[in-house]
Protein backbone atom coordinates (compact mmCIF):
# COMPACT_ATOMS: atom_id res chain seq x y z
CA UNK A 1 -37.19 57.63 31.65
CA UNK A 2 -37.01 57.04 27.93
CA UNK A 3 -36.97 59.71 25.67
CA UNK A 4 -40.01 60.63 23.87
CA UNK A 5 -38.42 61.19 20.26
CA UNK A 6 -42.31 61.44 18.69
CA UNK A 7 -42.92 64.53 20.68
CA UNK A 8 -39.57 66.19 18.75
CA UNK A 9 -40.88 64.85 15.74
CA UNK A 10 -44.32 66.88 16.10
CA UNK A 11 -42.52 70.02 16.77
CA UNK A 12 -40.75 69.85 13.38
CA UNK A 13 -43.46 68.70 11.68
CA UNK A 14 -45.62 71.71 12.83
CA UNK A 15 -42.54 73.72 12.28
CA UNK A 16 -42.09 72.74 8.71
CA UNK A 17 -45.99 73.25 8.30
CA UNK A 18 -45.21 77.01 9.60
CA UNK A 19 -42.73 77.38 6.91
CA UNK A 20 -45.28 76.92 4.16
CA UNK A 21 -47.53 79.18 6.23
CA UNK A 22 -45.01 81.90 5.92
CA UNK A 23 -44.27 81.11 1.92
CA UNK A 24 -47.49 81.10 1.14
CA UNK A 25 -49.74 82.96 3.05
CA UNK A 26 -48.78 86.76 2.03
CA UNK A 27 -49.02 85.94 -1.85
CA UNK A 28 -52.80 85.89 -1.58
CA UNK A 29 -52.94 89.65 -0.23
CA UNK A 30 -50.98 90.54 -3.02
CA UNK A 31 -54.12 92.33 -4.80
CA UNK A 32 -55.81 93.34 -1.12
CA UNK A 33 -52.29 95.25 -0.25
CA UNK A 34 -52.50 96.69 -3.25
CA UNK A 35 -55.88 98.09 -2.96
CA UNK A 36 -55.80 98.53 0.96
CA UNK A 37 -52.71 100.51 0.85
CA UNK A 38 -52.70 101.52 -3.06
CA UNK A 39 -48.72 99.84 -2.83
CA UNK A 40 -47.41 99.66 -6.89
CA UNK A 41 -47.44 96.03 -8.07
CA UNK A 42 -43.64 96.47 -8.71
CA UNK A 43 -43.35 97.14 -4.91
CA UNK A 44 -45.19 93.60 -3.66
CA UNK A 45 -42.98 91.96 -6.21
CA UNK A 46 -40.38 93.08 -3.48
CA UNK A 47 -42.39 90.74 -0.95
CA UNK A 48 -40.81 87.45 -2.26
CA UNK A 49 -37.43 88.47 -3.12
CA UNK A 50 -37.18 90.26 0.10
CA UNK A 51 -38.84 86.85 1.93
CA UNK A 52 -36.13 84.31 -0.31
CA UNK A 53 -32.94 87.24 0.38
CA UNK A 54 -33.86 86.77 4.25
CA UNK A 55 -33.58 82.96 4.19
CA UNK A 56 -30.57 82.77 2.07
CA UNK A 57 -28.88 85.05 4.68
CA UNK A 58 -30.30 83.25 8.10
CA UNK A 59 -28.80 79.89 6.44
CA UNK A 60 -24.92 81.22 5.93
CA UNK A 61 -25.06 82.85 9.32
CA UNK A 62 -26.84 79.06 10.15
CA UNK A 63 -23.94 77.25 9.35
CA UNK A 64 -21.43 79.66 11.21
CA UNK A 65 -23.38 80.00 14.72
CA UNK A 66 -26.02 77.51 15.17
CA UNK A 67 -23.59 75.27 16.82
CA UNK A 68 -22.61 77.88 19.64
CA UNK A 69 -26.06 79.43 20.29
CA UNK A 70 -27.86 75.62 20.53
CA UNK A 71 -29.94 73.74 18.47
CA UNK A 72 -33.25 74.19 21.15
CA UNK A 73 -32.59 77.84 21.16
CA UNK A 74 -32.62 78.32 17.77
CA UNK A 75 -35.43 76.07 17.20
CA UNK A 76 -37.62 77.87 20.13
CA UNK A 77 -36.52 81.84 17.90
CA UNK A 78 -37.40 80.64 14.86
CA UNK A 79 -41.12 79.67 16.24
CA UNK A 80 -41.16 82.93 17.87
CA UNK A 81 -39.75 84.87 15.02
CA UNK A 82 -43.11 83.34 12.30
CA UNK A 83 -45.01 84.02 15.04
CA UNK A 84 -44.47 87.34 15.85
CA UNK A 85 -43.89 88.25 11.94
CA UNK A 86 -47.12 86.63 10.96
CA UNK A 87 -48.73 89.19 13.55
CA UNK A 88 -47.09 91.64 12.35
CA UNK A 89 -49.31 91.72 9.26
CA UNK A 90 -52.10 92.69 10.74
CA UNK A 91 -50.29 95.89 13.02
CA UNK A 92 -46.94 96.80 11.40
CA UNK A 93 -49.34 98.22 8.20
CA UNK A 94 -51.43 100.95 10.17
CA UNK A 95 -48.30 101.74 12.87
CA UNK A 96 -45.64 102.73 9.67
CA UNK A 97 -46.53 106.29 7.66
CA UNK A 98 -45.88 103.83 4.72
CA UNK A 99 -47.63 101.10 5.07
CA UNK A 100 -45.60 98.74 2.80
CA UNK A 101 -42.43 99.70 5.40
CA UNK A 102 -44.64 97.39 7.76
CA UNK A 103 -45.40 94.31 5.81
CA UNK A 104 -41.81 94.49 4.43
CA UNK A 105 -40.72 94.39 8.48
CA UNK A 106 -43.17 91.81 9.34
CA UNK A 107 -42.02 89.65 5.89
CA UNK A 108 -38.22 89.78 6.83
CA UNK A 109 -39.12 88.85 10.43
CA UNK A 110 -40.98 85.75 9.42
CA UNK A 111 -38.74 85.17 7.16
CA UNK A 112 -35.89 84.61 9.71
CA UNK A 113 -37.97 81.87 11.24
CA UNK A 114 -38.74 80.19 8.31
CA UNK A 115 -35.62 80.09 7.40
CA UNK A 116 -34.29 79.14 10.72
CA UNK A 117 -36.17 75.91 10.76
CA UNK A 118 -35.85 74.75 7.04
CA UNK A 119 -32.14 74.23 8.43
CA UNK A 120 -32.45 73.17 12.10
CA UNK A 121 -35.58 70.97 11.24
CA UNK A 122 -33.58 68.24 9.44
CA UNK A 123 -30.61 67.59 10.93
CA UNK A 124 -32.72 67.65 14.82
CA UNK A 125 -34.80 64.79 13.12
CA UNK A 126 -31.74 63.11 11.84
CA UNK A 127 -30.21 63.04 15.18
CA UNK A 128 -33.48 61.25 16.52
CA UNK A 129 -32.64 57.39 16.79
CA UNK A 130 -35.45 56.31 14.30
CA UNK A 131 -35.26 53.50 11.78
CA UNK A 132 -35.39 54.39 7.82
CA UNK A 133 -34.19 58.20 8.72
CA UNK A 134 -34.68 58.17 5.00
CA UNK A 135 -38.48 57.43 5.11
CA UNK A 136 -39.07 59.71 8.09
CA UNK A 137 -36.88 62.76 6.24
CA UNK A 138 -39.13 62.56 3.38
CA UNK A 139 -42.48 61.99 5.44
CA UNK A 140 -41.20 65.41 7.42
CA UNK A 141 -40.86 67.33 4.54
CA UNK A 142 -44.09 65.87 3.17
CA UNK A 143 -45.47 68.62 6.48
CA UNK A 144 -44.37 71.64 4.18
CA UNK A 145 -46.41 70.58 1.18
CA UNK A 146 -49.61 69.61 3.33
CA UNK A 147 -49.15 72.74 5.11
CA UNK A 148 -48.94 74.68 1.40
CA UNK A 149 -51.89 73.36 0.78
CA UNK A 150 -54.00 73.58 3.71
CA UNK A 151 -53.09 77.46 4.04
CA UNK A 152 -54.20 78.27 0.48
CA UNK A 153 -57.51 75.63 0.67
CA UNK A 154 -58.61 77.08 4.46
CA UNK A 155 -57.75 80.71 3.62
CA UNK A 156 -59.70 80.75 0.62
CA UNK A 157 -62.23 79.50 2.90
CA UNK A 158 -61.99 81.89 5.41
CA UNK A 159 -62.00 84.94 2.20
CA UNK A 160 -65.09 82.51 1.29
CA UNK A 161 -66.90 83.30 4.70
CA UNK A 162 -66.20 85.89 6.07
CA UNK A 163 -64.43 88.23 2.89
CA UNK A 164 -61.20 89.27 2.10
CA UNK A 165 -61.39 92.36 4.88
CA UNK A 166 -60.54 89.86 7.43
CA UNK A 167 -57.46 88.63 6.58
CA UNK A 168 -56.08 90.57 9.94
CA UNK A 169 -57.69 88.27 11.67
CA UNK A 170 -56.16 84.94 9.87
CA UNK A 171 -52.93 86.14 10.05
CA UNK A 172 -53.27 86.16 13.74
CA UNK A 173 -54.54 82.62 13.82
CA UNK A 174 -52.16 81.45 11.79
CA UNK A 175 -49.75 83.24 13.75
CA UNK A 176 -51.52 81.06 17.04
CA UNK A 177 -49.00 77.57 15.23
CA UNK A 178 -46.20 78.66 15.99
CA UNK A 179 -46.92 80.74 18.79
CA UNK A 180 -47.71 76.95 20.08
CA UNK A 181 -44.58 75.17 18.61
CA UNK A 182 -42.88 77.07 21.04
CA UNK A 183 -43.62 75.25 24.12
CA UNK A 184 -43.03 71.81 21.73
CA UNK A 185 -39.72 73.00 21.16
CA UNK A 186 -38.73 73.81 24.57
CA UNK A 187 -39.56 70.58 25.66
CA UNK A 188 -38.60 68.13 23.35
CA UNK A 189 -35.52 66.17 23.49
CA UNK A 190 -32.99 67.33 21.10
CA UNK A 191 -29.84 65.83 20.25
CA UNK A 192 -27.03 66.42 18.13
CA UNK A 193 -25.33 64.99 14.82
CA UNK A 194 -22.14 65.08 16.25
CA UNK A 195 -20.33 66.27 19.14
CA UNK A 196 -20.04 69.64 20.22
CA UNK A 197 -17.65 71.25 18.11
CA UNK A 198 -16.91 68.23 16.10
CA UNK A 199 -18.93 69.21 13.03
CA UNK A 200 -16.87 69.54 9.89
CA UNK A 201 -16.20 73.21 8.97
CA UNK A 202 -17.48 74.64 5.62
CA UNK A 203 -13.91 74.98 4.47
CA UNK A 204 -13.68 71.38 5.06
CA UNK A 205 -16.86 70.21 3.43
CA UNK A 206 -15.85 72.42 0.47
CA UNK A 207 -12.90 69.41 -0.39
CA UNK A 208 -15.48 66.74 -0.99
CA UNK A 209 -16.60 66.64 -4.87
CA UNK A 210 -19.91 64.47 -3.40
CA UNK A 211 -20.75 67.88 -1.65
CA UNK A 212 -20.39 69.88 -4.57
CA UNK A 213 -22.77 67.18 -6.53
CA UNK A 214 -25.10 67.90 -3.49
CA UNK A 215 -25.46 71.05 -3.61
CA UNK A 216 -25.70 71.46 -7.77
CA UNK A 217 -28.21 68.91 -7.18
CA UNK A 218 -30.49 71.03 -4.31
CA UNK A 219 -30.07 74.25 -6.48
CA UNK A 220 -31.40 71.88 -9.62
CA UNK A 221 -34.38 70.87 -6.89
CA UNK A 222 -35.05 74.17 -5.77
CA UNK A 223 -35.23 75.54 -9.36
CA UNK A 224 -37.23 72.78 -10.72
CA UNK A 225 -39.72 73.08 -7.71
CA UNK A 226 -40.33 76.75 -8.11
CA UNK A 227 -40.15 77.46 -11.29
CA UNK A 228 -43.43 75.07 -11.63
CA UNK A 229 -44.69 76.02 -8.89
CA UNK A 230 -44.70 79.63 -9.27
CA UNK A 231 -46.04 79.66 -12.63
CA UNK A 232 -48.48 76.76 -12.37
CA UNK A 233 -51.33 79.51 -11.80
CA UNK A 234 -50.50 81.46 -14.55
CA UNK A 235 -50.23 78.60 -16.77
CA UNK A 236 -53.90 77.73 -15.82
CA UNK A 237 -55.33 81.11 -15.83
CA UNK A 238 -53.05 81.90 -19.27
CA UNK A 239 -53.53 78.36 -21.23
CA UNK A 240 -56.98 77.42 -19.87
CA UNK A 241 -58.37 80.72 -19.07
CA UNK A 242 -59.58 80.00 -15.25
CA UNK A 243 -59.82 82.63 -12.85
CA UNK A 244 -57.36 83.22 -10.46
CA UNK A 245 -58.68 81.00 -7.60
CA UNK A 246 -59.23 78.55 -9.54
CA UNK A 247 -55.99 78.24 -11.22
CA UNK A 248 -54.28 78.51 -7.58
CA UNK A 249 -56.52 75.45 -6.87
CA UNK A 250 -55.50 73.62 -10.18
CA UNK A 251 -51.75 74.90 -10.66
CA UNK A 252 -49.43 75.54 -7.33
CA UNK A 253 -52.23 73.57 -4.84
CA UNK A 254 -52.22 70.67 -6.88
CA UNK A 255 -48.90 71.05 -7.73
CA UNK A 256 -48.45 70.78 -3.86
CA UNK A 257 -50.55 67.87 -3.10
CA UNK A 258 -48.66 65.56 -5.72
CA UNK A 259 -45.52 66.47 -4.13
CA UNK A 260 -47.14 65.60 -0.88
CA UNK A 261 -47.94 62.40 -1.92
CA UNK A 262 -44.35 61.86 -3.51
CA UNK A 263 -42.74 62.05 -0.05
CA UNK A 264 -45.62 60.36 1.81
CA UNK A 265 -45.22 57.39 -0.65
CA UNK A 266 -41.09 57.34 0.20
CA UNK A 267 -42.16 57.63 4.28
CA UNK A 268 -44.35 54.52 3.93
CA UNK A 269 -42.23 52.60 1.75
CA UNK A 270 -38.85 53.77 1.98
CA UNK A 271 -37.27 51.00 3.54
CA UNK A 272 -38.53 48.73 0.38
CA UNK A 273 -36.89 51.23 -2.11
CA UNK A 274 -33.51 52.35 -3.73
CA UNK A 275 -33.37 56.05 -2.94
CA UNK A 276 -31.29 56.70 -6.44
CA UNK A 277 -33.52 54.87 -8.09
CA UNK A 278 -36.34 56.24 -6.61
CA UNK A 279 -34.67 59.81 -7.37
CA UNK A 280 -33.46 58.98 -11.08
CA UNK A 281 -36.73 57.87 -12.16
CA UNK A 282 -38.33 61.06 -10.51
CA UNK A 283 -35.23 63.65 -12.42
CA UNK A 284 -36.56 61.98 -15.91
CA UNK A 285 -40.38 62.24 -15.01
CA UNK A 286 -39.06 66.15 -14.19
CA UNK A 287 -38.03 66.06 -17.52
CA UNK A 288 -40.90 64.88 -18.97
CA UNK A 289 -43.42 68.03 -16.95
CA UNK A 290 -41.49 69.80 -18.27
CA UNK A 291 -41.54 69.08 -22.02
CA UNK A 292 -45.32 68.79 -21.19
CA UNK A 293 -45.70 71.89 -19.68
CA UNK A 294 -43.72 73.65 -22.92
CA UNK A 295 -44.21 71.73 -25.94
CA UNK A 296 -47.87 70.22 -25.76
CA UNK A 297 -50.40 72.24 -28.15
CA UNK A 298 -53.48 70.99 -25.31
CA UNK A 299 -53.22 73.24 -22.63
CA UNK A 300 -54.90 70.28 -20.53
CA UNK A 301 -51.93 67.86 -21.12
CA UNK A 302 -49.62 70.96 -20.06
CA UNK A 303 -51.61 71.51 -16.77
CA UNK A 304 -51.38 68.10 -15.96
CA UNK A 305 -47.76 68.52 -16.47
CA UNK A 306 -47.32 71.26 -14.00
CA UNK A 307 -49.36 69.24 -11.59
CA UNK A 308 -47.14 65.77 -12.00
CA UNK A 309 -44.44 67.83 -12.07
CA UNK A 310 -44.81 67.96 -8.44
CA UNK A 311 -44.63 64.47 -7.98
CA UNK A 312 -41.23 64.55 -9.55
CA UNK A 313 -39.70 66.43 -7.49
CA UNK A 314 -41.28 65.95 -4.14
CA UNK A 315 -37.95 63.00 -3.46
CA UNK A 316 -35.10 65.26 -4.57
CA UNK A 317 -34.79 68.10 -1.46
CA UNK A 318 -35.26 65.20 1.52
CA UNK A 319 -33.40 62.61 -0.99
CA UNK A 320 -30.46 64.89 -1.42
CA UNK A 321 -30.28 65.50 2.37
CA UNK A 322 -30.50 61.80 3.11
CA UNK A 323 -27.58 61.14 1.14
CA UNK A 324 -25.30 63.58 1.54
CA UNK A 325 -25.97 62.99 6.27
CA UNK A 326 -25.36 59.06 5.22
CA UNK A 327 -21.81 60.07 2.98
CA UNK A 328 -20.84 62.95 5.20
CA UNK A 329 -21.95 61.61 8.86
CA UNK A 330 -19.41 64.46 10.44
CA UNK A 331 -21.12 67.17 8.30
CA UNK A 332 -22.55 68.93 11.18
CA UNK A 333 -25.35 71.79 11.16
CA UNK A 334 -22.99 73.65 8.19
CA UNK A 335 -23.66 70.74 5.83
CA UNK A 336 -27.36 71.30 6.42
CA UNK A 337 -27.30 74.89 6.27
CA UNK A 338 -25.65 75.10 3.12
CA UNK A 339 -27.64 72.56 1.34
CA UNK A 340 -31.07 74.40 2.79
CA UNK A 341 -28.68 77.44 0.80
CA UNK A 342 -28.20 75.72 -2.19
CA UNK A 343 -31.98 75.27 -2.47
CA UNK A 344 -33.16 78.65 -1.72
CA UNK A 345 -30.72 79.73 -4.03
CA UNK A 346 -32.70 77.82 -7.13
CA UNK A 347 -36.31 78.69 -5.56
CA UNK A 348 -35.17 82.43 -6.25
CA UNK A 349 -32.90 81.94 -9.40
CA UNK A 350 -35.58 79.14 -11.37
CA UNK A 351 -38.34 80.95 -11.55
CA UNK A 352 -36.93 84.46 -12.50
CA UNK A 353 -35.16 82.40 -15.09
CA UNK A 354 -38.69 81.55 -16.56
CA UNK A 355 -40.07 84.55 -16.20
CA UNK A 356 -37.98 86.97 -17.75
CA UNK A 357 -37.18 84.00 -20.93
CA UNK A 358 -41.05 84.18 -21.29
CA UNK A 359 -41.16 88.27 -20.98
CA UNK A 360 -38.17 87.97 -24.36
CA UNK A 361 -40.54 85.88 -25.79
CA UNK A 362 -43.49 87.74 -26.24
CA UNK A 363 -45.68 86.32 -22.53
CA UNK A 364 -45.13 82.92 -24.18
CA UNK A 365 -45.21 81.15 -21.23
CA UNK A 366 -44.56 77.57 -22.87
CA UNK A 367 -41.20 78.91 -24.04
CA UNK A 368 -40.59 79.94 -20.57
CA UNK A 369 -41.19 76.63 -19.51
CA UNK A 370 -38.73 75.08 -22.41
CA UNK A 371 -36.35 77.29 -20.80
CA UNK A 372 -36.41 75.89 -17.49
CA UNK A 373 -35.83 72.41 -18.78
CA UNK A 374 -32.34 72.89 -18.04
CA UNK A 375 -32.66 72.48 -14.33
CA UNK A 376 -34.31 68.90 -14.34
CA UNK A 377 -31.59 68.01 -16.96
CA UNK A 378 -28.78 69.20 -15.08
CA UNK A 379 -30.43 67.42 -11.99
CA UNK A 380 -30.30 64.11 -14.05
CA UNK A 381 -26.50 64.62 -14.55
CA UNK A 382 -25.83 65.14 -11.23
CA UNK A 383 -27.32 62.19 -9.98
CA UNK A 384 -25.66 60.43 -12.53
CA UNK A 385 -22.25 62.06 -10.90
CA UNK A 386 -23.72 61.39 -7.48
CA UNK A 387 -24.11 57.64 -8.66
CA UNK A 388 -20.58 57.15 -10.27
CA UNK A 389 -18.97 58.90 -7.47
CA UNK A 390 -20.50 56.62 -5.07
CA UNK A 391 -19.25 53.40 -7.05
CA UNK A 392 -15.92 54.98 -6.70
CA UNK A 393 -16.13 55.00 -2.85
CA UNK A 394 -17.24 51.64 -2.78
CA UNK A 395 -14.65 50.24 -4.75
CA UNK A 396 -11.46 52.12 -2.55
CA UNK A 397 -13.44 50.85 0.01
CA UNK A 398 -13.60 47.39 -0.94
């Protein structure tokens, strides 16, 4: 019988969606665990460092072991690990003396699978035989913005309804996603990128400069995605004065859906497009959110930076990825795990970058902003490097 490659395709779409679930869904019980449980501010700002620290670790070990344990078994913990994490929310608190010993447990738990499948879920969907892999890596990380947005949109819903005291009782239906992805996972078909044991070693990739480009060019993503991101609430509730739901509507939500869109767009009509291009043009519009963002005296203008800014960069994390499977064919589940790194590694440096430039600065958030121009600019350069270095291959090759 022919192998049902749509069926692995839903389990990594629902898997990236229970990534976002996991990034996004503590951050709005930020103020309830501090009332609930009467844990410092300083403490939850432990949450997401803890949350990015736990990723960053899962992909090294990622690229060392992921190969011997097996892509399905891997793909089947990670599930298990958000689901079982996301749980723990609503338990760990009440069963720990300290309650803030339990969320931090639950956090690092969910953590692992997040961070499990923002490395296994590429390269398993690479390894499908679909035409334009580049269209359907963008559409499938198109899953993590919709699912940003849908767990911010239905949980303020749900805080809407029925009031922030139940928010036990969304993190166990949330925690019901992957608890299903499970059974998609363990019957999917999987394949591989390359052979068993064939994969190229990370001392090996290390040789290539087009790695190196890649991965200056997913830290540059990562940092130019979450710096926004991060403070695009801020920036509405600071520059526009809205209240905090509604700048999480109009900053990081929004900021979400554009990106959405972004990839969606480069799913549909990928095949029709030049992905440097396509990925050039989006660095400079980057540029341009963020000069927006920083230098415009209408606070409107700057929001609608921070929410086009998403657009921009919605191309660059799948794009990257794209290029580097379609230069490096042989890189194996390392090449993926260190890229997924790479990326983490700017989501956690970008925005602390911005932050603690716009603490020196008096809480001027716009010079914050300024500040992190540097990472679409030094994402422009590398793509410029990507581009040359490219030419180069083709010419020795010719």
């Amino acid at each position: 019988m022919a192998k049902n490659y749509k069926k692995t395709l839903t389990a990594c779409y629902l898997g990236f969606i229970t990534q976002a679930i996991a990034a996004n869904f503590a951050p709005l019980l930020f103020l309830k665990f501090h009332s609930d449980y009467a844990i410092s501010l300083g403490k939850i700002a432990l949450i997401p460092t803890m949350f990015f620290l736990t990723q960053l670790t899962v992909d090294v070990l990622c690229a060392k072991y992921v190969d011997r344990i097996g892509y399905r078994k891997c793909a089947v913990a990670s599930e298990l690990c958000s689901a079982a994490g996301l749980a723990g929310l609503a338990f760990l608190p009440d069963v720990f003396r300290d309650p803030f010993v339990g969320i931090l447990i639950s956090v690092i738990v969910y953590a692992v699978g997040s961070g499990l499948i923002e490395v296994l879920g590429s390269p398993i969907v690479e390894a499908c035989p679909f035409e334009h892999k580049e269209a359907v890596m963008s559409l499938l990380h198109s899953f993590y913005c919709w699912g940003s947005v849908g767990v911010v949109l239905l949980s303020t819903l749900f805080f809407a309804v029925f009031g922030m005291d139940g928010w036990k009782w969304l993190a166990c239906i949330w925690a019901l996603i992957p608890l299903y992805n499970i059974y998609n996972f363990a019957v999917c078909p999987i394949e591989h990128l390359v052979e068993e044991g064939k994969g190229m070693k990370i001392g090996s990739l290390l040789r290539f400069p087009l790695f190196w480009i890649s991965i200056l060019l997913m830290v540059c993503a990562g940092a130019s995605e979450l710096s926004m991101a991060q403070w695009a609430s801020a920036y509405a509730e600071a520059a526009i004065g809205l209240s905090k739901t509604a700048g999480d509507l109009a900053g990081p939500c929004m900021f979400a859906v554009t990106m959405g869109i972004s990839r969606v767009i480069y799913g549909k009509y990928g095949d029709r497009m030049d992905l440097m291009k396509f990925m050039f043009g989006s660095g400079i519009l980057c540029l341009i959110c963020y000069l927006m963002a920083s230098v415009s005296s209408n606070p409107y203008i700057g929001l609608a930076g921070c929410i086009v800014c998403g657009f921009s960069v919605g191309i660059m994390w799948p794009g990257t990825i794209s290029i580097s499977s379609r230069q490096l064919p042989a890189g194996g589940t390392a090449m993926f795990a260190l890229l997924a790194m790479a990326g983490d590694l700017g989501g956690a440096f970008g925005p602390s970058l911005v932050g603690n430039i716009t603490q020196h600065a008096d809480d001027n958030l716009q010079k914050g902003m300024l500040a992190g121009c540097i990472f679409p600019l030094l994402l422009i350069m590398a793509l410029l490097g990507m581009k040359v270095f490219q030419k180069k291959t083709q010419n020795l090759s010719s």
